[in-house]
N, C-alpha and C. Protein backbone atom coordinates (compact mmCIF):
# COMPACT_ATOMS: atom_id res chain seq x y z
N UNK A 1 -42.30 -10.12 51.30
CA UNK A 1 -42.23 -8.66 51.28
C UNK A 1 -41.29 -8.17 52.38
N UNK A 2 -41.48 -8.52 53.68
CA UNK A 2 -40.68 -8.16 54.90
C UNK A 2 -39.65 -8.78 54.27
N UNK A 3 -38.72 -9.50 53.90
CA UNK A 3 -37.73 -10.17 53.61
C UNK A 3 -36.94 -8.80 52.48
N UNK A 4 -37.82 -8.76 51.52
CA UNK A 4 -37.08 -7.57 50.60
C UNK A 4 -36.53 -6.45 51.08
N UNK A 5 -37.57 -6.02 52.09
CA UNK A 5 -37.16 -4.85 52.79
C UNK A 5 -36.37 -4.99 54.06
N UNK A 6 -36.16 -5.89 54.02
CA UNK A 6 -35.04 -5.81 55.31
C UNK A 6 -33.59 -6.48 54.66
N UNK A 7 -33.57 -7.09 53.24
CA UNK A 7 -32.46 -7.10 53.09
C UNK A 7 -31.79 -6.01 52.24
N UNK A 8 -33.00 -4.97 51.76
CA UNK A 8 -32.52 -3.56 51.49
C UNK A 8 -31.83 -2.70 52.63
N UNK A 9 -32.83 -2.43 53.68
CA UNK A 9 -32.19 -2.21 54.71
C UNK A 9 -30.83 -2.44 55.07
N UNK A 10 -30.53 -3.72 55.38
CA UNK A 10 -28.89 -4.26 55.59
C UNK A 10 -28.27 -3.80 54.87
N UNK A 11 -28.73 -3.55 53.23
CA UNK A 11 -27.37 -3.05 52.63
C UNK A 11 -27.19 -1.91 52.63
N UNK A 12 -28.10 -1.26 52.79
CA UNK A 12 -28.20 0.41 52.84
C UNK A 12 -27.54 0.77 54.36
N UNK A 13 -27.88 0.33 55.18
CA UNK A 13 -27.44 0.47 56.72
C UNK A 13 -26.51 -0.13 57.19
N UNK A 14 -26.08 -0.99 56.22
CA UNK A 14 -25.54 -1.78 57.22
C UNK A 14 -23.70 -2.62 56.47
N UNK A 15 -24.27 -2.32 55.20
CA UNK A 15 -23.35 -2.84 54.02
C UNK A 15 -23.35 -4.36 54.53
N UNK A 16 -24.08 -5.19 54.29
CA UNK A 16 -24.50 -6.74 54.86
C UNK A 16 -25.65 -6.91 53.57
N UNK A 17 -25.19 -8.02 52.60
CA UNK A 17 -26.46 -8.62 52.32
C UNK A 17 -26.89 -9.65 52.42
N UNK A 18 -27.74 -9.81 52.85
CA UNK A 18 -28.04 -11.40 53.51
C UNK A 18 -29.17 -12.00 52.40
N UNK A 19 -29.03 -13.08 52.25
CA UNK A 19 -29.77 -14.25 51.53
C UNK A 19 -31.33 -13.78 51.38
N UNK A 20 -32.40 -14.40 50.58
CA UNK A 20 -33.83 -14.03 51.29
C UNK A 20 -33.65 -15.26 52.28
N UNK A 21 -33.24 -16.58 51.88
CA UNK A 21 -33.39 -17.56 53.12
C UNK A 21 -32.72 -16.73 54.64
N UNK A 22 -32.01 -16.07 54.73
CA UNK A 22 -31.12 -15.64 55.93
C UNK A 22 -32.07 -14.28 56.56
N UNK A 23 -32.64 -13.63 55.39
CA UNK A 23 -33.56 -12.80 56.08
C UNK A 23 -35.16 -13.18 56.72
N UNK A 24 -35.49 -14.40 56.16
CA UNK A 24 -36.52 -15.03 56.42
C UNK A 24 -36.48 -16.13 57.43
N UNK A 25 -35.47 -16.56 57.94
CA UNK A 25 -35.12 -17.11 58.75
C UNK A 25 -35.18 -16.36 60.35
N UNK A 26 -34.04 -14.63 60.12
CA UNK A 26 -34.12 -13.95 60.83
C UNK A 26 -35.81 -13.60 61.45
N UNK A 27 -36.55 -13.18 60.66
CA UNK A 27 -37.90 -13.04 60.72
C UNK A 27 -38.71 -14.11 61.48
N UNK A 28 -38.47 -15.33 60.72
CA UNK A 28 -39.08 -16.13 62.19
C UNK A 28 -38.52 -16.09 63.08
N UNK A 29 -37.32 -16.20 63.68
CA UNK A 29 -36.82 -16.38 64.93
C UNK A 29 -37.44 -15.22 65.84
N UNK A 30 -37.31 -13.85 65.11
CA UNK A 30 -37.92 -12.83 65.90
C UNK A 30 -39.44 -13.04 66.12
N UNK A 31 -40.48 -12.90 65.53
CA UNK A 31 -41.26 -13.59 66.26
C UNK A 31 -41.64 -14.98 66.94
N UNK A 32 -40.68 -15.71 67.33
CA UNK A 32 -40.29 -17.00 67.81
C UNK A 32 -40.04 -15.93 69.24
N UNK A 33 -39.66 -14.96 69.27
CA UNK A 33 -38.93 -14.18 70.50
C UNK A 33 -39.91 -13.52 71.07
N UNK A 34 -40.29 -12.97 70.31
CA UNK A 34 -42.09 -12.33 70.54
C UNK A 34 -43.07 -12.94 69.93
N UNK A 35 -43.34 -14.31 70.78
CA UNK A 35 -44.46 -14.72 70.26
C UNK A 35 -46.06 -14.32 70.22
N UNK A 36 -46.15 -13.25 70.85
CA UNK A 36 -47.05 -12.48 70.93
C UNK A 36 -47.32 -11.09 69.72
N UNK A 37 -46.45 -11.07 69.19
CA UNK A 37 -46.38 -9.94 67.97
C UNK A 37 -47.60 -10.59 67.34
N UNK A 38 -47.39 -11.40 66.49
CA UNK A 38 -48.14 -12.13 65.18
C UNK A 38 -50.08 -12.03 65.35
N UNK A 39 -50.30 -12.25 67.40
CA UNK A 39 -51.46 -12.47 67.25
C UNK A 39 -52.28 -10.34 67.33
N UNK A 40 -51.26 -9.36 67.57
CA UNK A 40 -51.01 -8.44 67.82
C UNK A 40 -51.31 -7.80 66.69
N UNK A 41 -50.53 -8.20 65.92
CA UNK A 41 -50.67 -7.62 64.57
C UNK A 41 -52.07 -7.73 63.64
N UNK A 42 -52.28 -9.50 63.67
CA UNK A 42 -53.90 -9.52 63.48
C UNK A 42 -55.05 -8.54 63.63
N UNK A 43 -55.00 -8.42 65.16
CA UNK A 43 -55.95 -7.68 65.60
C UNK A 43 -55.83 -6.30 65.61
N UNK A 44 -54.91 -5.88 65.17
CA UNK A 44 -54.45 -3.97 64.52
C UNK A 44 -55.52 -3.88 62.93
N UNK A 45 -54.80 -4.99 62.55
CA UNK A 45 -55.18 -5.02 60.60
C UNK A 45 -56.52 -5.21 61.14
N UNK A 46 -57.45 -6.36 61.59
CA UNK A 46 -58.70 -6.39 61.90
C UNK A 46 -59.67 -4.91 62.12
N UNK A 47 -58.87 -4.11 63.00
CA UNK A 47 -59.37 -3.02 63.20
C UNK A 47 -58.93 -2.13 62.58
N UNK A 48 -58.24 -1.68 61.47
CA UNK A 48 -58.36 -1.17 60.62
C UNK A 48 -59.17 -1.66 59.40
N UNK A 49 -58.98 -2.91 58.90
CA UNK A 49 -60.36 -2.93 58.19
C UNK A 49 -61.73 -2.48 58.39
N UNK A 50 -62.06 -2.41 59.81
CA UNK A 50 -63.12 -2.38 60.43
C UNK A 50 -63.28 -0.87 60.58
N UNK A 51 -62.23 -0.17 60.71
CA UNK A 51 -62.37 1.38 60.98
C UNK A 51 -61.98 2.57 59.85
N UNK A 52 -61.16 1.51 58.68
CA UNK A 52 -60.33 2.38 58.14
C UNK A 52 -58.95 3.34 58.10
N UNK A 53 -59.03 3.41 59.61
CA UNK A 53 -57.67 4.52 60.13
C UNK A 53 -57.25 3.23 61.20
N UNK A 54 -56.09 3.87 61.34
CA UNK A 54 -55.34 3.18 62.43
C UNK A 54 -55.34 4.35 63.37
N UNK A 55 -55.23 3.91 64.75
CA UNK A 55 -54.96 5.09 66.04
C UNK A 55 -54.24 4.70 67.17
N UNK A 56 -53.26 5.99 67.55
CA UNK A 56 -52.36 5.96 68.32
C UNK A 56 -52.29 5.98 69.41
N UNK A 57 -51.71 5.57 70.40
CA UNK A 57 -52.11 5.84 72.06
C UNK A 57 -52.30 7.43 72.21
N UNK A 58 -51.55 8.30 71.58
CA UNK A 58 -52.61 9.73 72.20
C UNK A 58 -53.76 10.36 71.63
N UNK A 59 -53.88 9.34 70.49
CA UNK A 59 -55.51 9.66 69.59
C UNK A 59 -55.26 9.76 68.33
N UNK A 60 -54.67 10.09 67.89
CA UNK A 60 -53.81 10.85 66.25
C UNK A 60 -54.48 9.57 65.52
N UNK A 61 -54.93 9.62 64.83
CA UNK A 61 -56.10 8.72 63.41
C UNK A 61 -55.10 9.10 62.48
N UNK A 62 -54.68 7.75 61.37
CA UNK A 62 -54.19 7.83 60.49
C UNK A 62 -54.90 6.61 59.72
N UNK A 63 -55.68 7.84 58.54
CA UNK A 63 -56.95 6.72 57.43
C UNK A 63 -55.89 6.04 56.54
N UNK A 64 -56.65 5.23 56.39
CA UNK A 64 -55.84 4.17 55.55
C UNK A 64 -56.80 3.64 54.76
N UNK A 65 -57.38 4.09 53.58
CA UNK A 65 -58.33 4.06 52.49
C UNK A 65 -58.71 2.67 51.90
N UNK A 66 -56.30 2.54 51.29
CA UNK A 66 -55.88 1.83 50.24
C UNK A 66 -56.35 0.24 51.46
N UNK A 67 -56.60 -0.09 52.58
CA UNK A 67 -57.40 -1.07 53.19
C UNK A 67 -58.22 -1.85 52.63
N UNK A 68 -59.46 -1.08 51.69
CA UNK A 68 -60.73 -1.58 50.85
C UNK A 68 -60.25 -1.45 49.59
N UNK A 69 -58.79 -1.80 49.52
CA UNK A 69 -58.48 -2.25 47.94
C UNK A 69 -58.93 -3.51 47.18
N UNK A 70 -59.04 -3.41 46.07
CA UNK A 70 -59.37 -4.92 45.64
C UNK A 70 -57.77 -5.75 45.45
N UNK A 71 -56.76 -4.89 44.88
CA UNK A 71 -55.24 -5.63 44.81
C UNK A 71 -54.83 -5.68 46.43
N UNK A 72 -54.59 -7.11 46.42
CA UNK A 72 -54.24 -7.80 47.79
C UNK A 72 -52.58 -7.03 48.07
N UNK A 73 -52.07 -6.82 47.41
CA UNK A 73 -50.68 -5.89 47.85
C UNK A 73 -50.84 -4.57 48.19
N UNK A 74 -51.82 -3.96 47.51
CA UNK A 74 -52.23 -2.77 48.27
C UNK A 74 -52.66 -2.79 49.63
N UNK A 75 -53.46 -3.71 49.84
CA UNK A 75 -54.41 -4.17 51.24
C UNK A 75 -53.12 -4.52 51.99
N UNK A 76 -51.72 -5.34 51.51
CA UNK A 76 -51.01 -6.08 52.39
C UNK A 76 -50.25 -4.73 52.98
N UNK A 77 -49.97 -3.32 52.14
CA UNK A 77 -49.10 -2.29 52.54
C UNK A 77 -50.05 -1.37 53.51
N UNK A 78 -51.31 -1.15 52.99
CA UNK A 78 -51.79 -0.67 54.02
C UNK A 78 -52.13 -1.45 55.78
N UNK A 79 -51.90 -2.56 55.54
CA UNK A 79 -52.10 -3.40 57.01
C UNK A 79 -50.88 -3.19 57.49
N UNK A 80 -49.43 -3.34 56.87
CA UNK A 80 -48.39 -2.70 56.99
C UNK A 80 -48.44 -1.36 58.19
N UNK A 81 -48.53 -0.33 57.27
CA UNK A 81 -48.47 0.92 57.66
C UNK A 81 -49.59 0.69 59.21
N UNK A 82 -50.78 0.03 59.25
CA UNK A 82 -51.74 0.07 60.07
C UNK A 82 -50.75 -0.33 61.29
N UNK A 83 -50.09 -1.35 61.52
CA UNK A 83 -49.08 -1.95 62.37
C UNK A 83 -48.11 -1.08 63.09
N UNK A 84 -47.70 -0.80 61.58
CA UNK A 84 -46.29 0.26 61.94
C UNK A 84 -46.45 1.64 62.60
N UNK A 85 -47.58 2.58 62.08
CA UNK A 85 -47.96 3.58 63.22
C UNK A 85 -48.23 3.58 64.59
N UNK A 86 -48.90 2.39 64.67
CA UNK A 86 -49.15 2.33 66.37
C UNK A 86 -47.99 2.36 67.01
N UNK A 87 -46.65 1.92 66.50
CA UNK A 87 -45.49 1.62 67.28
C UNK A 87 -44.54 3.72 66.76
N UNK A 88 -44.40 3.78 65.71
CA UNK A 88 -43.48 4.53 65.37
C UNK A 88 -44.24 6.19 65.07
N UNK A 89 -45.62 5.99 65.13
CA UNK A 89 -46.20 7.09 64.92
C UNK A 89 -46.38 7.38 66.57
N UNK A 90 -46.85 6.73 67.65
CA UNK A 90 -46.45 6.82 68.76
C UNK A 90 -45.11 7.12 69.42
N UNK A 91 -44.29 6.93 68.65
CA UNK A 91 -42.81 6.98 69.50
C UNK A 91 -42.26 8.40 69.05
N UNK A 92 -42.72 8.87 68.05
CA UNK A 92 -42.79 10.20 67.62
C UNK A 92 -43.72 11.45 68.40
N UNK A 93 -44.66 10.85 68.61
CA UNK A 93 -45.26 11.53 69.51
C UNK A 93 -44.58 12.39 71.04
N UNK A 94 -44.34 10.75 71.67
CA UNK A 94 -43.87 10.34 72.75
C UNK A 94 -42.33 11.72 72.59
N UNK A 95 -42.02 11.46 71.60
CA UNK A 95 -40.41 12.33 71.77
C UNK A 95 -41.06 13.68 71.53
N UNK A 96 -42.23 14.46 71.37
CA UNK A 96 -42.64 15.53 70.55
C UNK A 96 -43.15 16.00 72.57
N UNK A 97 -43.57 15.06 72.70
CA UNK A 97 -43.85 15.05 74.37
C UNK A 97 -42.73 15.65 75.54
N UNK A 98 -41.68 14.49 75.03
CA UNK A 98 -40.01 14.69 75.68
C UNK A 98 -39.89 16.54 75.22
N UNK A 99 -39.72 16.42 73.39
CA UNK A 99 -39.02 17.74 73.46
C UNK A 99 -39.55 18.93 74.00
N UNK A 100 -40.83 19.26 74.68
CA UNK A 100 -41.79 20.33 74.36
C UNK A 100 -41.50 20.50 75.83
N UNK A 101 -41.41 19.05 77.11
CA UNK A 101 -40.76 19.32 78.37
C UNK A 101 -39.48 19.90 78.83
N UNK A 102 -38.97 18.79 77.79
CA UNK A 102 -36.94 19.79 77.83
C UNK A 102 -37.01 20.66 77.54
N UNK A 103 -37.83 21.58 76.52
CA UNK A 103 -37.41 22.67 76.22
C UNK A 103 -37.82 23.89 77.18
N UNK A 104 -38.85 23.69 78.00
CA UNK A 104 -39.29 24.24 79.11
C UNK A 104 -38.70 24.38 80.48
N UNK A 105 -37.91 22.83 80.61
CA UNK A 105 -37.81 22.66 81.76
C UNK A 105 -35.81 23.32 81.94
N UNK A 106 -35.23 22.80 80.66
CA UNK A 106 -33.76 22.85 80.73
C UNK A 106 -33.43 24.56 80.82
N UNK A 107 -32.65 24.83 81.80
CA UNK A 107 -31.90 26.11 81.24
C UNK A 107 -30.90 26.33 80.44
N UNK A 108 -31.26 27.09 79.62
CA UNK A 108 -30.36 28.01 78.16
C UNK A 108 -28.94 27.89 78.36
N UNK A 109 -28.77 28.35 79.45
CA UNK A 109 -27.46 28.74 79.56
C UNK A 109 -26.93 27.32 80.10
N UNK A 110 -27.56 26.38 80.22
CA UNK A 110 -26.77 25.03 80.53
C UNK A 110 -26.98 23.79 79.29
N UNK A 111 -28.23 24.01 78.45
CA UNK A 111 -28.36 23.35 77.53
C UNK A 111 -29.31 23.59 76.51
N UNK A 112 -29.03 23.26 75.47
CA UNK A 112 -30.07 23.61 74.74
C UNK A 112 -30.31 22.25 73.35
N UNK A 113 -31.47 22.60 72.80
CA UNK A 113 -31.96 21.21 71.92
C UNK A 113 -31.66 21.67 70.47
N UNK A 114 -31.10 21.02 70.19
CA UNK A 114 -30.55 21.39 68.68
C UNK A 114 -31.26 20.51 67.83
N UNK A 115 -31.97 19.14 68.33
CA UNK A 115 -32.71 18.54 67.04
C UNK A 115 -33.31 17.43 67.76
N UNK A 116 -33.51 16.90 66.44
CA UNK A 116 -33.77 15.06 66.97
C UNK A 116 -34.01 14.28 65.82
N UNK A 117 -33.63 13.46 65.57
CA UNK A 117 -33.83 12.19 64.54
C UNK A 117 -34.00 10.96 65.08
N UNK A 118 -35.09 10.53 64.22
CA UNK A 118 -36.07 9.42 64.75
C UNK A 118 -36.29 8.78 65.97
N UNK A 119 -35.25 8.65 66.77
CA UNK A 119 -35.85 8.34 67.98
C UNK A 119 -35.03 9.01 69.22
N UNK A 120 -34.21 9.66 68.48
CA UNK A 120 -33.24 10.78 69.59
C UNK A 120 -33.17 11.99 69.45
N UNK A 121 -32.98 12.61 70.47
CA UNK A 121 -33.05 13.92 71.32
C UNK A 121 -31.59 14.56 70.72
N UNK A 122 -31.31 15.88 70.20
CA UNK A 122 -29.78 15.85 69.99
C UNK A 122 -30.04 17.29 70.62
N UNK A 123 -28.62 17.74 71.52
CA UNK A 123 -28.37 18.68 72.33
C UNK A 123 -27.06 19.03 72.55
N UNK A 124 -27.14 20.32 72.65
CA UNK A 124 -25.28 20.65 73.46
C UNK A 124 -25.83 20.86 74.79
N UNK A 125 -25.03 20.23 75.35
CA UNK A 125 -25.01 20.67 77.16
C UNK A 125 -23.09 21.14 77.21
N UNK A 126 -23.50 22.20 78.41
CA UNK A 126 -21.95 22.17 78.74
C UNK A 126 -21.25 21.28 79.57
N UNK A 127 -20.40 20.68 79.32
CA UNK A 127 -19.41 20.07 80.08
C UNK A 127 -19.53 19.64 81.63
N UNK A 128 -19.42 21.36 82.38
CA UNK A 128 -19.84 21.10 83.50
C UNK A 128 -20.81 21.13 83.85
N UNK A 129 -21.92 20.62 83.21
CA UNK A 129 -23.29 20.83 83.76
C UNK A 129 -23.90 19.26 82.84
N UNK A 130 -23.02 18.59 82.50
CA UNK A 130 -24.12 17.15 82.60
C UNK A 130 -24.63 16.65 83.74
N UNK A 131 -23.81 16.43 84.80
CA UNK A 131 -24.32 15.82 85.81
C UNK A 131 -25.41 16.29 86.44
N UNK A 132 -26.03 17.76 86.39
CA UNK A 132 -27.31 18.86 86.23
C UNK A 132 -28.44 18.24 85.40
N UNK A 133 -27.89 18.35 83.83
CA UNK A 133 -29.04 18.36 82.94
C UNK A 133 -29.44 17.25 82.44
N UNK A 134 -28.46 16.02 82.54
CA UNK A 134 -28.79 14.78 81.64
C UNK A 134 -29.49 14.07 82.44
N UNK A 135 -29.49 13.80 83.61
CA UNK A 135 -30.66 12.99 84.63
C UNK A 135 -31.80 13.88 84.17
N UNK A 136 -31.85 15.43 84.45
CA UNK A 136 -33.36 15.70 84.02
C UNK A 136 -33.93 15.55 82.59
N UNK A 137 -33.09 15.50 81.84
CA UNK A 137 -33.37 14.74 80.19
C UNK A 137 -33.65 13.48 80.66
N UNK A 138 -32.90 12.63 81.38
CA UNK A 138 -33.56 10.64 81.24
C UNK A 138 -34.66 10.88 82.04
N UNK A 139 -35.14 11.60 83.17
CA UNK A 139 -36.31 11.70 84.07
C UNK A 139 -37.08 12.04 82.90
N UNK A 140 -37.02 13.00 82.30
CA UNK A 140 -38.07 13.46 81.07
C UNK A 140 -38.32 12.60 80.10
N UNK A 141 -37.85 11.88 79.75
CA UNK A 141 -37.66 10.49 78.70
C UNK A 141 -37.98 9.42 78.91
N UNK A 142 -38.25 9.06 80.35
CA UNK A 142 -38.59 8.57 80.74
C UNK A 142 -40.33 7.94 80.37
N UNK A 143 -40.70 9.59 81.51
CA UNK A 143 -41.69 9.29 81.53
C UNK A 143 -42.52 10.98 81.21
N UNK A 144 -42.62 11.80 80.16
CA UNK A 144 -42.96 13.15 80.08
C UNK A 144 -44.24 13.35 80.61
N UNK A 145 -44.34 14.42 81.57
CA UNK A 145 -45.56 14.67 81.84
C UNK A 145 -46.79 15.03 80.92
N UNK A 146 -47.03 15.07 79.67
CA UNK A 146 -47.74 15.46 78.63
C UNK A 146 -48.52 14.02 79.02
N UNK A 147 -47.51 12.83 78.82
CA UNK A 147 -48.90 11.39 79.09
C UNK A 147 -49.87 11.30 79.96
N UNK A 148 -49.46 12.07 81.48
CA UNK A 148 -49.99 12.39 82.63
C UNK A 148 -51.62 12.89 81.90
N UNK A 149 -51.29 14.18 80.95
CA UNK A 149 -52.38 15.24 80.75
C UNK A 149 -53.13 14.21 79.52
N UNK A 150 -52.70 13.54 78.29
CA UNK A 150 -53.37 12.47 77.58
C UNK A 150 -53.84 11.30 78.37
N UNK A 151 -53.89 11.15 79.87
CA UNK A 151 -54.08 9.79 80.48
C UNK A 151 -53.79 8.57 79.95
N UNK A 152 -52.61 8.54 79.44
CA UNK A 152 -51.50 7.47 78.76
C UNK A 152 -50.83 6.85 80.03
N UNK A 153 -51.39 5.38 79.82
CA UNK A 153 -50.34 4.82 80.66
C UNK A 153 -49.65 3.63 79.83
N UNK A 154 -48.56 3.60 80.26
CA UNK A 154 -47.55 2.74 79.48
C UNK A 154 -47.77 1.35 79.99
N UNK A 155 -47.72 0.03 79.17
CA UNK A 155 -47.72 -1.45 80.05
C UNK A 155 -45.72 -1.62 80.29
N UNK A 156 -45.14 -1.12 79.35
CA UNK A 156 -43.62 -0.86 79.42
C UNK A 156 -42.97 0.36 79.81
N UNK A 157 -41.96 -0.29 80.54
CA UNK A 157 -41.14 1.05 80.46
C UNK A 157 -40.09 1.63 79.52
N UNK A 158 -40.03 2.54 79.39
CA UNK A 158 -39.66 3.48 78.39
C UNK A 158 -38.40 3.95 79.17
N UNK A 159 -36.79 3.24 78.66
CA UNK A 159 -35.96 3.70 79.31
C UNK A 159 -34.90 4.11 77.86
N UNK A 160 -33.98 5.50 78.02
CA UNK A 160 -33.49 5.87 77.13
C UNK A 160 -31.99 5.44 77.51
N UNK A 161 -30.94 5.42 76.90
CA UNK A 161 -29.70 6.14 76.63
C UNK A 161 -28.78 7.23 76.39
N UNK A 162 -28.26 7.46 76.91
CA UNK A 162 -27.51 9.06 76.79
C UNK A 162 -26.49 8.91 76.65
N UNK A 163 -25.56 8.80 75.27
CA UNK A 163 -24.43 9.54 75.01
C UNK A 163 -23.86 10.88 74.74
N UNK A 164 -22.46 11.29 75.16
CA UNK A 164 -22.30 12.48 74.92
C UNK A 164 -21.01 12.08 74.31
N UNK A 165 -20.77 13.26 72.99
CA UNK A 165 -19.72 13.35 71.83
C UNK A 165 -20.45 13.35 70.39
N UNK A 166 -20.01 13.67 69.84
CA UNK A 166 -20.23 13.50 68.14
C UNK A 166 -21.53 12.37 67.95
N UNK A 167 -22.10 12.82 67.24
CA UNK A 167 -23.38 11.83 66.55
C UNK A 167 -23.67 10.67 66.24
N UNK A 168 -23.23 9.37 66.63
CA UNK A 168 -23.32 8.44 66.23
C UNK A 168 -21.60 8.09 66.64
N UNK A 169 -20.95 8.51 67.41
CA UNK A 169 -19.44 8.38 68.15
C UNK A 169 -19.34 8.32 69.28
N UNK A 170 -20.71 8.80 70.27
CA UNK A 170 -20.40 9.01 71.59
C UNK A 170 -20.46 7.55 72.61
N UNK A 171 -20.33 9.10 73.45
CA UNK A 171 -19.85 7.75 75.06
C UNK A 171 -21.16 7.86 75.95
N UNK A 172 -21.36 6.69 75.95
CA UNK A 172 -22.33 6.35 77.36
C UNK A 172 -22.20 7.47 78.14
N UNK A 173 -23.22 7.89 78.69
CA UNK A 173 -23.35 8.54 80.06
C UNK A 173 -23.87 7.83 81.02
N UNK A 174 -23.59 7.85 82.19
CA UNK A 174 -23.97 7.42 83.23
C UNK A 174 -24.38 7.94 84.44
N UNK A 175 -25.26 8.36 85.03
CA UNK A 175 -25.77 8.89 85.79
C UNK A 175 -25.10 9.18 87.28
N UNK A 176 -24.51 10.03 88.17
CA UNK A 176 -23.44 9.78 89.34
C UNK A 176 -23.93 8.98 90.10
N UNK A 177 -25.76 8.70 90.17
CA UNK A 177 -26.21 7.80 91.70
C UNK A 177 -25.65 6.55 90.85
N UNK A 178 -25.92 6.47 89.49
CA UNK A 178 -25.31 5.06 88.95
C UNK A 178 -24.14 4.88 89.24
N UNK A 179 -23.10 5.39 89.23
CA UNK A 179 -21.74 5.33 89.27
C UNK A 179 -21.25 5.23 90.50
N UNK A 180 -22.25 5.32 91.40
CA UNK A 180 -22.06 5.35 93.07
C UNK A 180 -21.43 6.64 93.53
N UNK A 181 -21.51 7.45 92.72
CA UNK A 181 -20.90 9.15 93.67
C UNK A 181 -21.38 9.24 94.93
């Protein structure tokens, strides 16, 4: 199943189609890399059988019914999804966290939030005012004070990227203490 969908993926994203042997190959090696995923994942599906919903580090319950299916592919998509929220229903959160700080914290007249898709922040800042606003965007991205108020603590750190230019064109930013100013 992971194999189908990731060599859909490639071609859709990526114009690459790879073998099922080449995608299944890929697949072990990655958990060969994280050998800790596999026993991870167990114990998610375990507790969703056991609970029904899956739940997120800030609480958000997402039921998952199709679990107590009798067709084992139903059961295999809902253990799926059980997996996949903890990581991506969280990281959604986490940015819903980011945007609700930036939008409070940034001034108007130096920047403002025009969107975000799936795991990025999209904004105009002016010119002369990155070196102002984009450290307080990576400080915020970091680590948003909203986790503070959910008593979320992270075992990782959560470090972003910041390009500036066109959507999927831009240039690294780099921070001036980075750059040694």
């Amino acid at each position: 199943m992971f194999e189908d969908k990731f060599i859909e993926l490639a071609k859709t994203d990526y114009e690459w189609e790879p073998s099922w042997d080449e995608a299944h190959s890929m697949r072990e090696g990655f958990f060969e890399l994280y050998s800790g995923l596999p026993k991870w994942h167990d114990k998610e599906k375990k507790i969703v059988r056991n609970n029904g919903f899956a739940r997120i580090l800030s609480g958000r319950r997402r039921r998952l019914p199709a679990i107590y299916s009798k067709e084992k592919w139903i059961r295999a998509e809902a253990e799926r999804q059980a997996v996949n929220i903890r990581v991506q229903g969280f990281i959604g959160d986490y940015k819903s966290m980011a945007l609700v700080e930036a939008d409070d914290r940034l001034n108007p007249h130096e920047a403002k939030l025009v969107g975000e898709h799936h795991d990025a922040l999209l904004g105009i800042v002016r010119k002369d005012c990155h070196d102002v606003v984009l450290p307080v965007v990576r400080q915020i991205m970091k680590a948003p004070a909203l986790l503070r108020a959910f008593n979320i603590k992270l075992d990782i750190p959560m470090n972003s990227d910041i390009e500036i230019g066109r959507w999927g064109a831009g240039i690294r930013y780099t921070d001036p203490i980075c750059r040694g100013e």
